[in-house]
PDB file of N, CA and C in Angstrom:
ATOM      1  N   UNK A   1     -17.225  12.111 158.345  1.00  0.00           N
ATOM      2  CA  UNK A   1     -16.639  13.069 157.443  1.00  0.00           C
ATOM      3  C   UNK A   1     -17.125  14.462 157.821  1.00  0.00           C
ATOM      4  N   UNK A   2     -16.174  15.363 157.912  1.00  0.00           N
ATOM      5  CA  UNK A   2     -16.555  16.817 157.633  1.00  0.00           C
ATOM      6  C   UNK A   2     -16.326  17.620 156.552  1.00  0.00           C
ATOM      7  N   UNK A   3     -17.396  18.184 156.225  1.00  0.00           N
ATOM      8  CA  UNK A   3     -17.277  19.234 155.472  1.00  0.00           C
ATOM      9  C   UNK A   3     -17.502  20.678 155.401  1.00  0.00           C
ATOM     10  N   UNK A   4     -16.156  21.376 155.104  1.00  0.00           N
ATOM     11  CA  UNK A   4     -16.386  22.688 154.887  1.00  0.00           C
ATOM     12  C   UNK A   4     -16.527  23.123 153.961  1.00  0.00           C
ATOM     13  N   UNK A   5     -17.375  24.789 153.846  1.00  0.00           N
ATOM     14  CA  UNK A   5     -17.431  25.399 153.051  1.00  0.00           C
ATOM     15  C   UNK A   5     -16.753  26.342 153.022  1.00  0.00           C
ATOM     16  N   UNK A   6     -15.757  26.613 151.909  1.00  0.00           N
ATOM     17  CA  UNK A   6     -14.836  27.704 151.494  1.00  0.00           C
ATOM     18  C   UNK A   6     -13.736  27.139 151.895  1.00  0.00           C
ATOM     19  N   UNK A   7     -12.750  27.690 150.780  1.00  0.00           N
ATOM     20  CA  UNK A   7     -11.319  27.311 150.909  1.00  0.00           C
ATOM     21  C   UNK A   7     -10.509  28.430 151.338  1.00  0.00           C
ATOM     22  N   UNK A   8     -10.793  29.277 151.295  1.00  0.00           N
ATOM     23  CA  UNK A   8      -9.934  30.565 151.841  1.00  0.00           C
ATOM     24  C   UNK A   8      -9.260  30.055 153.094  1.00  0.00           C
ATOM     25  N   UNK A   9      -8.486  30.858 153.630  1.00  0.00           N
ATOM     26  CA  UNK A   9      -7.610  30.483 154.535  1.00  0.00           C
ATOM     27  C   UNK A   9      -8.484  29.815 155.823  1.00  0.00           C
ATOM     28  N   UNK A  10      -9.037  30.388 156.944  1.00  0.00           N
ATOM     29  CA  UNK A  10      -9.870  29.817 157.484  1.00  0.00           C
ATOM     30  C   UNK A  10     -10.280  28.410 157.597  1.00  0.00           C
ATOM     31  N   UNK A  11     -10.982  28.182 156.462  1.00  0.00           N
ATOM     32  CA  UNK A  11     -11.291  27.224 155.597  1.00  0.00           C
ATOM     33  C   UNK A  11     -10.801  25.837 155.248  1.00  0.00           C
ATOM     34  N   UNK A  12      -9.100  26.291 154.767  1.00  0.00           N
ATOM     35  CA  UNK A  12      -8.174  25.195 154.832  1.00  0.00           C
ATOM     36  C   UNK A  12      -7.500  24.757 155.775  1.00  0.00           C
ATOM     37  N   UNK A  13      -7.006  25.627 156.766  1.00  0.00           N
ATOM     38  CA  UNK A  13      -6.246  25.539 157.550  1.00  0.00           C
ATOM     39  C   UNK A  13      -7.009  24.539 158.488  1.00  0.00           C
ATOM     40  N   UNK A  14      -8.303  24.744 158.537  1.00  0.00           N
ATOM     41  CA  UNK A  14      -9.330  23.651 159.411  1.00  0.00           C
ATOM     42  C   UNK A  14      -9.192  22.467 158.696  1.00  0.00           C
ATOM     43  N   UNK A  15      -9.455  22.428 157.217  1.00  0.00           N
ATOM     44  CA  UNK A  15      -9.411  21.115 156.638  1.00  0.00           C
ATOM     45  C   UNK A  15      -7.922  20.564 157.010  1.00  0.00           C
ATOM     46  N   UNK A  16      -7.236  21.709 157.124  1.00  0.00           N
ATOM     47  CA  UNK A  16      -5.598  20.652 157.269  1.00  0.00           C
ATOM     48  C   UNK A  16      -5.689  20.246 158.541  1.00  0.00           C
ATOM     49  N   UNK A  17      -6.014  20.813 160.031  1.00  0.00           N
ATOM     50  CA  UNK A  17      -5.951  20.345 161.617  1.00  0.00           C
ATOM     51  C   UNK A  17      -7.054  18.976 161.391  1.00  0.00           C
ATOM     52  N   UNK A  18      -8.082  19.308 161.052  1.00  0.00           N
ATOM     53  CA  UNK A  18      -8.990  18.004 160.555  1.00  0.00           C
ATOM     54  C   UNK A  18      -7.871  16.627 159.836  1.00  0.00           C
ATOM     55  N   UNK A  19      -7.307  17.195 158.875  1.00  0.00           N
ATOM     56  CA  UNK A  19      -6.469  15.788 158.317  1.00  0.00           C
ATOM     57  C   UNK A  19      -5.516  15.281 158.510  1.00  0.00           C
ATOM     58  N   UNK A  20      -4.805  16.300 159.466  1.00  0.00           N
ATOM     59  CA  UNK A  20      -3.546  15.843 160.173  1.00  0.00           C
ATOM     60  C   UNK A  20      -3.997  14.913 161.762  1.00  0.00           C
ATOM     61  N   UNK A  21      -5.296  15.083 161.755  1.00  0.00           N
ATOM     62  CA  UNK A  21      -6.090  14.356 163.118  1.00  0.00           C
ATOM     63  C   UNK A  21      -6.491  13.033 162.383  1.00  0.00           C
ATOM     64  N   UNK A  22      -6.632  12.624 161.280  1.00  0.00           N
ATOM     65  CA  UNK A  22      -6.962  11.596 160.162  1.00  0.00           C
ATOM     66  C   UNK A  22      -8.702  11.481 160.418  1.00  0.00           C
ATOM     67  N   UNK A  23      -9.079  12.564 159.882  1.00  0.00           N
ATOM     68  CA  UNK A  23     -10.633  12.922 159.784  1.00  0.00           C
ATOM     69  C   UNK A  23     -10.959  13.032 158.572  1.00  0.00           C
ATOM     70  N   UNK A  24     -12.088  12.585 158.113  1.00  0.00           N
ATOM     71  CA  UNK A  24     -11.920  12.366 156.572  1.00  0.00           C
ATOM     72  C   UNK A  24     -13.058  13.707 156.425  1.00  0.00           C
ATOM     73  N   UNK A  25     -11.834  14.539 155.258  1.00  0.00           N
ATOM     74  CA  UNK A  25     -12.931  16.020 154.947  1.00  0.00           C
ATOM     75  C   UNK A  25     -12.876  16.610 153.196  1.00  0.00           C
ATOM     76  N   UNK A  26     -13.748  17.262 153.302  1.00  0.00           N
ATOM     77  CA  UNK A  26     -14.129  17.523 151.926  1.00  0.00           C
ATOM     78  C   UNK A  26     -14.663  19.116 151.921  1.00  0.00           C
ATOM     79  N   UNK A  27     -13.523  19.800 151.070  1.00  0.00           N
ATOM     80  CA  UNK A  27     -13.598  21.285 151.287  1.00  0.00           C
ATOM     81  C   UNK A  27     -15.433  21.344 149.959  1.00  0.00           C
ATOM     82  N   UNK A  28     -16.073  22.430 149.682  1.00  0.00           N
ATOM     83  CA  UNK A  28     -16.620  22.815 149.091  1.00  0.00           C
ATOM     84  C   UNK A  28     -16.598  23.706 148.901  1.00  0.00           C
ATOM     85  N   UNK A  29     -16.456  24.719 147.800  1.00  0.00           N
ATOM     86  CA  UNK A  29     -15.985  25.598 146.477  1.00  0.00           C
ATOM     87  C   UNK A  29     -17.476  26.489 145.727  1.00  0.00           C
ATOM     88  N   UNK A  30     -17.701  27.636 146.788  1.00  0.00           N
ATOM     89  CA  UNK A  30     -18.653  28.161 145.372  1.00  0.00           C
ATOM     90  C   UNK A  30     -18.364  28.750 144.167  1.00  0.00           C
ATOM     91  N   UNK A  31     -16.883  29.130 144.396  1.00  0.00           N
ATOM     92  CA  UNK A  31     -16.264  29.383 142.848  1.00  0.00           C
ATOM     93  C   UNK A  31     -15.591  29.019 142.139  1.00  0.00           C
ATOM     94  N   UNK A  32     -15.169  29.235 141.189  1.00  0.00           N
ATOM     95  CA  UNK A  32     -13.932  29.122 139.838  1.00  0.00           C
ATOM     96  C   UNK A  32     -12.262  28.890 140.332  1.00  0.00           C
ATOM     97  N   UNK A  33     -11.749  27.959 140.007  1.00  0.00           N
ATOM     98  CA  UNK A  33     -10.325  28.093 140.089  1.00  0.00           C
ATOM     99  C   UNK A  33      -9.848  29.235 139.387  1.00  0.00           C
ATOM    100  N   UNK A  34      -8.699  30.797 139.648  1.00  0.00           N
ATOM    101  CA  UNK A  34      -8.700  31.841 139.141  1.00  0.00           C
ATOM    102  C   UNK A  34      -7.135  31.695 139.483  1.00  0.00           C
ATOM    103  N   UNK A  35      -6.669  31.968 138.219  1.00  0.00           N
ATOM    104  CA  UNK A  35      -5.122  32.468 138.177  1.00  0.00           C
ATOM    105  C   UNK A  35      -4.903  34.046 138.795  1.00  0.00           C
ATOM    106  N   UNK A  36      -4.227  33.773 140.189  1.00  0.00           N
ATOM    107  CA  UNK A  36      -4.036  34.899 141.135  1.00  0.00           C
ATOM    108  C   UNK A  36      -3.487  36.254 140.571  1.00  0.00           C
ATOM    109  N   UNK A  37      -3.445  36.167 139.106  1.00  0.00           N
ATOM    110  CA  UNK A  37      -3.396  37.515 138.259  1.00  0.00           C
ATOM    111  C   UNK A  37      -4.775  38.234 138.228  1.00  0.00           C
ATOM    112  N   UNK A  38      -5.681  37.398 137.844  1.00  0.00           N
ATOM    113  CA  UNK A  38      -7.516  38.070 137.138  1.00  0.00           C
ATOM    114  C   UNK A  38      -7.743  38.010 138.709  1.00  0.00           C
ATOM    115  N   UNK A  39      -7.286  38.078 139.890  1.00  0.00           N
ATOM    116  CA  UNK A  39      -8.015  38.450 141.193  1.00  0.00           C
ATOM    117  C   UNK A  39      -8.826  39.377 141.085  1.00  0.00           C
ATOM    118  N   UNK A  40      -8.494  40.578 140.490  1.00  0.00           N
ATOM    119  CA  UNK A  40      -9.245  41.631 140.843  1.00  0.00           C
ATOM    120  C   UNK A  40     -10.442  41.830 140.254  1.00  0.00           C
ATOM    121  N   UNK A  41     -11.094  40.596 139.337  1.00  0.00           N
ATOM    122  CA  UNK A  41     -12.355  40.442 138.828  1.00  0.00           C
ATOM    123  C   UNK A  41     -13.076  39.654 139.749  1.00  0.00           C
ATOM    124  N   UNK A  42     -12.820  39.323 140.174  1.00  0.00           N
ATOM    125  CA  UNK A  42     -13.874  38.558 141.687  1.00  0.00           C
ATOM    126  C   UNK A  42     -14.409  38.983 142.993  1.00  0.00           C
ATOM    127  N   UNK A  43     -13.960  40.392 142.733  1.00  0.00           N
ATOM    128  CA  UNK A  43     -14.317  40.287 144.480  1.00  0.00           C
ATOM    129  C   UNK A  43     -15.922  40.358 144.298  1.00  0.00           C
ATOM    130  N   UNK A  44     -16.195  40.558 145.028  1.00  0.00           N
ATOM    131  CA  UNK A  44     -18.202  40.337 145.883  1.00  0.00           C
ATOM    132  C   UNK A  44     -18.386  41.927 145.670  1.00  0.00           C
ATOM    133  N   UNK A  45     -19.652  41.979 145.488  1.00  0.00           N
ATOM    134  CA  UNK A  45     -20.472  43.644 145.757  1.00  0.00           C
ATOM    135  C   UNK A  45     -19.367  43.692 146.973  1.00  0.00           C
ATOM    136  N   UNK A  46     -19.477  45.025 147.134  1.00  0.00           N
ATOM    137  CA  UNK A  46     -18.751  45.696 148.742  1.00  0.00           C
ATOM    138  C   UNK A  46     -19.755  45.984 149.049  1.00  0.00           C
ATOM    139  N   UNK A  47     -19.838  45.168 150.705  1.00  0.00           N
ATOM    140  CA  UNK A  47     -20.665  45.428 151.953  1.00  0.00           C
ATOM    141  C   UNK A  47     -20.118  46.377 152.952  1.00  0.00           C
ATOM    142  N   UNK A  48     -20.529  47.495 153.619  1.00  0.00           N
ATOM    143  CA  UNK A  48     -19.712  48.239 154.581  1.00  0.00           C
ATOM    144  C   UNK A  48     -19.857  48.023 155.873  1.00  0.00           C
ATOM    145  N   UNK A  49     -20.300  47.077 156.248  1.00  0.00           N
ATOM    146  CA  UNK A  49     -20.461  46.317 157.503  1.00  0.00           C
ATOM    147  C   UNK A  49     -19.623  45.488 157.549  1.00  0.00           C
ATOM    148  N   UNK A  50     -18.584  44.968 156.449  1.00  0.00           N
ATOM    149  CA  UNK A  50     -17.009  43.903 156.879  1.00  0.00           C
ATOM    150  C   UNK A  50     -16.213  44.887 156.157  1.00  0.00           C
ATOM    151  N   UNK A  51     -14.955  44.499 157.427  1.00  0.00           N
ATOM    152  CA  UNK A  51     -14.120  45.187 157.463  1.00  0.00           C
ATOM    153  C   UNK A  51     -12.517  45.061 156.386  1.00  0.00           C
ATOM    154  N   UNK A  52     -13.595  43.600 155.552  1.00  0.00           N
ATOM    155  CA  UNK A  52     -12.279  42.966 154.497  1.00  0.00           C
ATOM    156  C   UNK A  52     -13.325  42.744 152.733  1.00  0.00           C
ATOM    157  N   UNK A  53     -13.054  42.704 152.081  1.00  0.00           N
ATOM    158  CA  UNK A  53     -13.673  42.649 150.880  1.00  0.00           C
ATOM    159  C   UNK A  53     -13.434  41.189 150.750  1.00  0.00           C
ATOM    160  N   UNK A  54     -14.922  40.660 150.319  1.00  0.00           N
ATOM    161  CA  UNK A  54     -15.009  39.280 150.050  1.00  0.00           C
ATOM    162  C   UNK A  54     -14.806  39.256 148.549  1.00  0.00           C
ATOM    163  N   UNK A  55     -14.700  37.684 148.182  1.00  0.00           N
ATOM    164  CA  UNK A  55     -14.580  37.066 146.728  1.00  0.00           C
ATOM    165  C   UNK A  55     -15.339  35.327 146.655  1.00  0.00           C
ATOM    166  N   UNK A  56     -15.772  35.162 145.277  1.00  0.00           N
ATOM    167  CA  UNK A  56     -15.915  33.787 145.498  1.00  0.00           C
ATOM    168  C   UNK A  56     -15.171  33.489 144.277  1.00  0.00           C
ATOM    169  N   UNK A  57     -14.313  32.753 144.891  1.00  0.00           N
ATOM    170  CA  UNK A  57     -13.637  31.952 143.576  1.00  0.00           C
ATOM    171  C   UNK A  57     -12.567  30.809 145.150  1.00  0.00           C
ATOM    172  N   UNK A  58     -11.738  29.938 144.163  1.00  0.00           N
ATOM    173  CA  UNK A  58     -11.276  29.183 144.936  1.00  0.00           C
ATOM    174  C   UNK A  58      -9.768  29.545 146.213  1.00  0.00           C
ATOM    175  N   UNK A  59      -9.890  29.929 147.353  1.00  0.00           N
ATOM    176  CA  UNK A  59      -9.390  30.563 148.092  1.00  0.00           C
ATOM    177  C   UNK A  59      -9.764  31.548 148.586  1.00  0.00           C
ATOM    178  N   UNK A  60     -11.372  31.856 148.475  1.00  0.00           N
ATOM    179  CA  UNK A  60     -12.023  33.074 148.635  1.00  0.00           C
ATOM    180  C   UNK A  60     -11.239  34.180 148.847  1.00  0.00           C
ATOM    181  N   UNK A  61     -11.315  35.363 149.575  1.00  0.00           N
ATOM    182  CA  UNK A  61     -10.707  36.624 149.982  1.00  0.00           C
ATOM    183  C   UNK A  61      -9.123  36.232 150.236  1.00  0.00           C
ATOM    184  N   UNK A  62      -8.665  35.387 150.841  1.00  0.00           N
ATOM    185  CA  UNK A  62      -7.141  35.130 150.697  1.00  0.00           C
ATOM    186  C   UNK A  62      -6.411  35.210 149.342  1.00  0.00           C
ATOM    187  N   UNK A  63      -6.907  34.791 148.308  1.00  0.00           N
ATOM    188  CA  UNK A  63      -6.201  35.126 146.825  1.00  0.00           C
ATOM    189  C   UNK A  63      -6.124  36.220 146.682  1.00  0.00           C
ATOM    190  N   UNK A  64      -7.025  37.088 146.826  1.00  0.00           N
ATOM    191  CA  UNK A  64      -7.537  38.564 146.341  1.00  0.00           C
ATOM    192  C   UNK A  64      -7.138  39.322 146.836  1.00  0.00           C
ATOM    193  N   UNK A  65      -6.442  38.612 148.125  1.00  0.00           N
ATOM    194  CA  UNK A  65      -6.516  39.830 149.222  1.00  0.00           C
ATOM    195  C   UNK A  65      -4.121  40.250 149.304  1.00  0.00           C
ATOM    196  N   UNK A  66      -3.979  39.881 148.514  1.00  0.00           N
ATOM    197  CA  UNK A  66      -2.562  39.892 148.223  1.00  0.00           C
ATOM    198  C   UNK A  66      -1.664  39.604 149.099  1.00  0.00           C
ATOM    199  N   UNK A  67      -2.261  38.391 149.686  1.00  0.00           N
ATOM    200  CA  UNK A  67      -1.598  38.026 151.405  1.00  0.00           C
ATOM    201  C   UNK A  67      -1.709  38.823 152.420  1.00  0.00           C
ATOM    202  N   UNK A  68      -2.586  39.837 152.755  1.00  0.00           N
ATOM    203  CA  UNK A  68      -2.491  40.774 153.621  1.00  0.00           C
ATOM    204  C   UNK A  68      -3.691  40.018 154.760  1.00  0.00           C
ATOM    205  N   UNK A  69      -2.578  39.954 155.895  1.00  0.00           N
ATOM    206  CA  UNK A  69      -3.551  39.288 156.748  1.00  0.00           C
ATOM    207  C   UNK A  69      -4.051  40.384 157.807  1.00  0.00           C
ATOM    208  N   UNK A  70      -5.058  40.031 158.025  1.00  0.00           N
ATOM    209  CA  UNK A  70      -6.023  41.060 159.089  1.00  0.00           C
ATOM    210  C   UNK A  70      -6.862  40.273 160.415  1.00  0.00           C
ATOM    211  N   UNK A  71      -5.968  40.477 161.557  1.00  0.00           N
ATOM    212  CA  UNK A  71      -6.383  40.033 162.839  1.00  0.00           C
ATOM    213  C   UNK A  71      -7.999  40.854 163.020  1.00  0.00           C
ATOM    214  N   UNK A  72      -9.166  39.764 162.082  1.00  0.00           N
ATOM    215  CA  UNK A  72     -10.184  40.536 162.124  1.00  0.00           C
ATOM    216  C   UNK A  72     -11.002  40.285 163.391  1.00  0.00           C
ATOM    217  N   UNK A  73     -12.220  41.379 163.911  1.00  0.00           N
ATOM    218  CA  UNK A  73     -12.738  41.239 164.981  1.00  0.00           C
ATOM    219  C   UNK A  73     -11.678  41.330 166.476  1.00  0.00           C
ATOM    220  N   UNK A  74     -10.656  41.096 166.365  1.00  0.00           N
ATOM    221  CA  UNK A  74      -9.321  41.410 167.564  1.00  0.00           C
ATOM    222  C   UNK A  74      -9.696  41.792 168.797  1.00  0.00           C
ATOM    223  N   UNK A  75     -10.229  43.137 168.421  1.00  0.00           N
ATOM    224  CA  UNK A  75     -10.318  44.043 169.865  1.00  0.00           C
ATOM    225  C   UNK A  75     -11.984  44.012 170.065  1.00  0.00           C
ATOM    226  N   UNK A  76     -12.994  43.245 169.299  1.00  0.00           N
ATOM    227  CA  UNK A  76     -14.070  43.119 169.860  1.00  0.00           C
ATOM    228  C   UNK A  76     -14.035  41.525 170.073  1.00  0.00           C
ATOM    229  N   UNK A  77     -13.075  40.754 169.857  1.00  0.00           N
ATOM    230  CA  UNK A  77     -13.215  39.391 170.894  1.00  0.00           C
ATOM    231  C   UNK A  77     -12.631  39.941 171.984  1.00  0.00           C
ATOM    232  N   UNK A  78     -11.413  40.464 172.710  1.00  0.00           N
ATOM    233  CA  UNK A  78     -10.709  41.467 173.403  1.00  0.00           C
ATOM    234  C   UNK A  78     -12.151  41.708 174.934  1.00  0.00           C
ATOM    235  N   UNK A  79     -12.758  42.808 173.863  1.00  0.00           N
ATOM    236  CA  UNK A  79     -13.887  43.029 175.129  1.00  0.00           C
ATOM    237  C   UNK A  79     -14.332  42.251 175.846  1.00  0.00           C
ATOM    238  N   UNK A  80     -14.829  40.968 175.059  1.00  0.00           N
ATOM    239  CA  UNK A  80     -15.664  39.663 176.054  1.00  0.00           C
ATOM    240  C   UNK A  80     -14.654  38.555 176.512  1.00  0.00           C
ATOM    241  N   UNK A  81     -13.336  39.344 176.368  1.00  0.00           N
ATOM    242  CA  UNK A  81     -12.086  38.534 177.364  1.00  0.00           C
ATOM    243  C   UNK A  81     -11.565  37.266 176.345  1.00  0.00           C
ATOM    244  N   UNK A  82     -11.811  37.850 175.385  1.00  0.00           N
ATOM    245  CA  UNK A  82     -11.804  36.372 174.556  1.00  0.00           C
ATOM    246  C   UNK A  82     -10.047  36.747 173.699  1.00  0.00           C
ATOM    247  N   UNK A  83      -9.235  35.839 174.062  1.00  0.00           N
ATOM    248  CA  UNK A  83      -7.596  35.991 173.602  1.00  0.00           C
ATOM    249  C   UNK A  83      -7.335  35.459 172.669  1.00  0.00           C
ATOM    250  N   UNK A  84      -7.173  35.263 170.848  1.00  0.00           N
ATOM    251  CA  UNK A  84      -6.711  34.549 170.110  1.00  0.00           C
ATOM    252  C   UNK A  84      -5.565  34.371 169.532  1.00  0.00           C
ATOM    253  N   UNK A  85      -4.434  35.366 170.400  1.00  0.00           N
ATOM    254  CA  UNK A  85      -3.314  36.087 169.953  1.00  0.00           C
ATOM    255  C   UNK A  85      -2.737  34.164 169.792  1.00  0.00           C
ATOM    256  N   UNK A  86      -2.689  33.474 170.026  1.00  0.00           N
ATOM    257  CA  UNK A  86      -2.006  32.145 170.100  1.00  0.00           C
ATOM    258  C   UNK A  86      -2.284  32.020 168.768  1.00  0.00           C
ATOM    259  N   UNK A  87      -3.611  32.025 168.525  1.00  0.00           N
ATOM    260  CA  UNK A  87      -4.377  31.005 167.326  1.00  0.00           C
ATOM    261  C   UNK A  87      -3.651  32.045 166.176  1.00  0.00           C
ATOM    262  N   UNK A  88      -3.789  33.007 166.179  1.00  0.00           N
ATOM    263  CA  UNK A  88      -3.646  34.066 164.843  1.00  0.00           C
ATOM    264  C   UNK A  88      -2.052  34.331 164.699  1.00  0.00           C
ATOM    265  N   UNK A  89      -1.012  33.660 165.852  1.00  0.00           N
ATOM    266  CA  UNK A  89       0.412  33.849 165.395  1.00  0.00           C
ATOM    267  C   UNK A  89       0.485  32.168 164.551  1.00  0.00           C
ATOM    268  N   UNK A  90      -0.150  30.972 165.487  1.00  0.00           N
ATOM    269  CA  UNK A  90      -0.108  29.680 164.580  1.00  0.00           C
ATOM    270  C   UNK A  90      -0.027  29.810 163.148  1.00  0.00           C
ATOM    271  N   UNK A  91      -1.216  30.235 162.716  1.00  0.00           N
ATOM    272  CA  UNK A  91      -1.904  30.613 161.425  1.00  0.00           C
ATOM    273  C   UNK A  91      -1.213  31.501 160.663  1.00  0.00           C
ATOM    274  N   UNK A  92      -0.437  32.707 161.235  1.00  0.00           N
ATOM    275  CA  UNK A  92       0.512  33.334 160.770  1.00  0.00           C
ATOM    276  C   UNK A  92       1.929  32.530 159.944  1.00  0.00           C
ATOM    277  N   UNK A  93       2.448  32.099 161.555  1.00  0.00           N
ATOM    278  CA  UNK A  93       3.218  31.232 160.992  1.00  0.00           C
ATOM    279  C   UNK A  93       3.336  30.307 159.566  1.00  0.00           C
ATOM    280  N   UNK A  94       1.881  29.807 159.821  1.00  0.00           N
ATOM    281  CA  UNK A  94       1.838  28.562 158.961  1.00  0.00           C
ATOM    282  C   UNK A  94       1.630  28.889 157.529  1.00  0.00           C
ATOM    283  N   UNK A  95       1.491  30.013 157.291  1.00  0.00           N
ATOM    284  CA  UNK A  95       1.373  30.396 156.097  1.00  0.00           C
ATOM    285  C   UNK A  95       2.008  31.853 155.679  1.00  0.00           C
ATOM    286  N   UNK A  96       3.224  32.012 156.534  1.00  0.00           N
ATOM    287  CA  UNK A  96       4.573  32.494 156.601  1.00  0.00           C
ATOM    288  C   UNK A  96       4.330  34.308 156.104  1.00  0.00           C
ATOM    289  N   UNK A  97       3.581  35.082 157.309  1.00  0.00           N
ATOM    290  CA  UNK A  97       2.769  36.136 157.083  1.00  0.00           C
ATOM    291  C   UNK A  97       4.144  37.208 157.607  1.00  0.00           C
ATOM    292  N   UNK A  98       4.750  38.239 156.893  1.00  0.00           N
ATOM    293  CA  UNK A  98       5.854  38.688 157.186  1.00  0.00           C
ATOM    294  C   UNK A  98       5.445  40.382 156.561  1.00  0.00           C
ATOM    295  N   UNK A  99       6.474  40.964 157.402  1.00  0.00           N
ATOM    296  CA  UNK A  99       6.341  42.230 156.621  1.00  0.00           C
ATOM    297  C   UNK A  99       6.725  42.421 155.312  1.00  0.00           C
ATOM    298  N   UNK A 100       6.087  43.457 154.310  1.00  0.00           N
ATOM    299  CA  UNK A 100       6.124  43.464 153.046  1.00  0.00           C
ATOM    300  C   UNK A 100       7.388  43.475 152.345  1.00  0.00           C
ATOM    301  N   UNK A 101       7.566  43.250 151.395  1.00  0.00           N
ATOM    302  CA  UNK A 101       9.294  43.124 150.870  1.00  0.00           C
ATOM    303  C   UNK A 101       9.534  44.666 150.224  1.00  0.00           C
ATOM    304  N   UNK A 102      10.622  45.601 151.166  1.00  0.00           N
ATOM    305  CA  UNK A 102      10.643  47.044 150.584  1.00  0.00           C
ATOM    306  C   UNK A 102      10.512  46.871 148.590  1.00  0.00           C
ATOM    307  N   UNK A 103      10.768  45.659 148.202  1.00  0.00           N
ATOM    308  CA  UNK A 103      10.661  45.906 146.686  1.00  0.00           C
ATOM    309  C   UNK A 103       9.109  45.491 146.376  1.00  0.00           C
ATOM    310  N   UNK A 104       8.769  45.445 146.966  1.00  0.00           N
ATOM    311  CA  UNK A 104       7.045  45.286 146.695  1.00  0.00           C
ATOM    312  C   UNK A 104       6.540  46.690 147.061  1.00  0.00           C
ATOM    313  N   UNK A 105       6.725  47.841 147.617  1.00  0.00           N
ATOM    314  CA  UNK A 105       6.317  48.636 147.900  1.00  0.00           C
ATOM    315  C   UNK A 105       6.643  49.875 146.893  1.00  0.00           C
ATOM    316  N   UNK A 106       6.004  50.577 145.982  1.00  0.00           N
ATOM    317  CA  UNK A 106       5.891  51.594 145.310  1.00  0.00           C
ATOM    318  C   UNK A 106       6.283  53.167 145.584  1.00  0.00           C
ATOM    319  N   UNK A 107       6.669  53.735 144.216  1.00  0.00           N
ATOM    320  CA  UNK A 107       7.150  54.927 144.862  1.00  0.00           C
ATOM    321  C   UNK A 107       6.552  55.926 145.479  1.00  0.00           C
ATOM    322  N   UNK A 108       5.153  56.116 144.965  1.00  0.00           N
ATOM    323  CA  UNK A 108       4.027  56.695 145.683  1.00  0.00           C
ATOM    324  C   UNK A 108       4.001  56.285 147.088  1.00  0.00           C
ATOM    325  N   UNK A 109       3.898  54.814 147.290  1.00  0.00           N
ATOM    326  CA  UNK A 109       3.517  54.956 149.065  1.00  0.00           C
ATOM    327  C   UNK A 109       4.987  55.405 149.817  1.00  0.00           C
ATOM    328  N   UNK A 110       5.836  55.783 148.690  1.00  0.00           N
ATOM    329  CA  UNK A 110       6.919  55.346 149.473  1.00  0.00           C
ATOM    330  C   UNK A 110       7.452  57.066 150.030  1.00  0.00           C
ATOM    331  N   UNK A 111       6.543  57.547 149.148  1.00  0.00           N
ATOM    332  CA  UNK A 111       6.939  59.574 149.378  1.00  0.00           C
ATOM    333  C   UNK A 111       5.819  59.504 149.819  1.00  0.00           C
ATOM    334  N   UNK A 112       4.332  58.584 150.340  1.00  0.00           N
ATOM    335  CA  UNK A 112       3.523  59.161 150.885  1.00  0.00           C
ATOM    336  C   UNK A 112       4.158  58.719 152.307  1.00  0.00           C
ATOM    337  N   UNK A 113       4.649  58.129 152.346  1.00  0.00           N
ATOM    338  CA  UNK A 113       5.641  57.567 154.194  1.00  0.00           C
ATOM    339  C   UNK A 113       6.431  58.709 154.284  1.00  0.00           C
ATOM    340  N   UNK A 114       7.363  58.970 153.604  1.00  0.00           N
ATOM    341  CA  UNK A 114       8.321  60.054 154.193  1.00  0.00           C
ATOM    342  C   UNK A 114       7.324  61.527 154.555  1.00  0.00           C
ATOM    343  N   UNK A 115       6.300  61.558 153.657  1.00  0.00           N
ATOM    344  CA  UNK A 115       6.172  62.916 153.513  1.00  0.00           C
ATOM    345  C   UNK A 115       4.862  63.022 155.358  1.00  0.00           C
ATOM    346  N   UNK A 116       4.740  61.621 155.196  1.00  0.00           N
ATOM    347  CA  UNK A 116       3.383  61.082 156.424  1.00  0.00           C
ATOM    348  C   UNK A 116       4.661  61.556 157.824  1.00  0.00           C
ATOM    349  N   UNK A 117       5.890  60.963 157.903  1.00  0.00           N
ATOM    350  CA  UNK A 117       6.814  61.043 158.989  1.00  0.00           C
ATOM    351  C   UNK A 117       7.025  62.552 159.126  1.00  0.00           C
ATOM    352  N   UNK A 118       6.621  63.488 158.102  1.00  0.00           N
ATOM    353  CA  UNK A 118       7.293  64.810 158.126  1.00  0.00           C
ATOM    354  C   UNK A 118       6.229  65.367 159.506  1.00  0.00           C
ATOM    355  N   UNK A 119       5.361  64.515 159.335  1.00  0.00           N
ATOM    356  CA  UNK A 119       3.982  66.240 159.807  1.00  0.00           C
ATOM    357  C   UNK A 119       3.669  65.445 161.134  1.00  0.00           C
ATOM    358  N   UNK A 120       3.338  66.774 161.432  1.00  0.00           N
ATOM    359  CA  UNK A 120       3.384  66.886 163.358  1.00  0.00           C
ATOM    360  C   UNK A 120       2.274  66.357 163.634  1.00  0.00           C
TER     361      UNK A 120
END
């Protein structure tokens, strides 16, 4: 049996390649099941050494993080020749990572874009 810790994306997506291989696994949870509304009461102190804001509750930083996925570390695996562009479109895919829906986007960001396209 394996077991991981944390369910956040990472997390599961291993427990799922693990169970689709018929490996017997068992996620572990340091937090609360949280209705993806009260997200914004969980995140972790902010550390300024990561480049994503953590949470503990169940789905760690993936709930919280409003689906916004972040090819983290990229260009410093990059340096030591290290390529994950395969692994991070899989993972994309599999949990159907797309550009934002123009009706999800607000009117503020939406005159801060035009007004961002204006200037030289």
């Amino acid at each position: 049996m394996v077991i991981i810790v944390g369910s956040g994306a990472g997390g599961a997506i291993i427990a799922r390649e693990l169970a689709k291989n018929e490996i017997p696994v068992t996620i572990i949870e340091k937090g609360p099941y949280i209705d993806s509304k009260d997200a914004f009461n969980y995140y972790d102190a902010y550390n300024d050494s990561v480049d994503l804001l953590t949470t503990t509750c169940v789905g760690g930083a993936t709930i919280v993080s409003m689906s916004n996925m972040v090819r983290a570390l990229d260009s410093e695996l990059h340096e030591y020749g290290i390529d994950i562009s395969d692994e991070y479109e899989y993972v994309e895919e599999l949990v159907g990572v797309h550009d934002l829906d123009d009706s999800h986007i607000g009117k503020g960001t939406q005159l801060f874009w035009m007004l961002e396209g204006n200037l030289d």
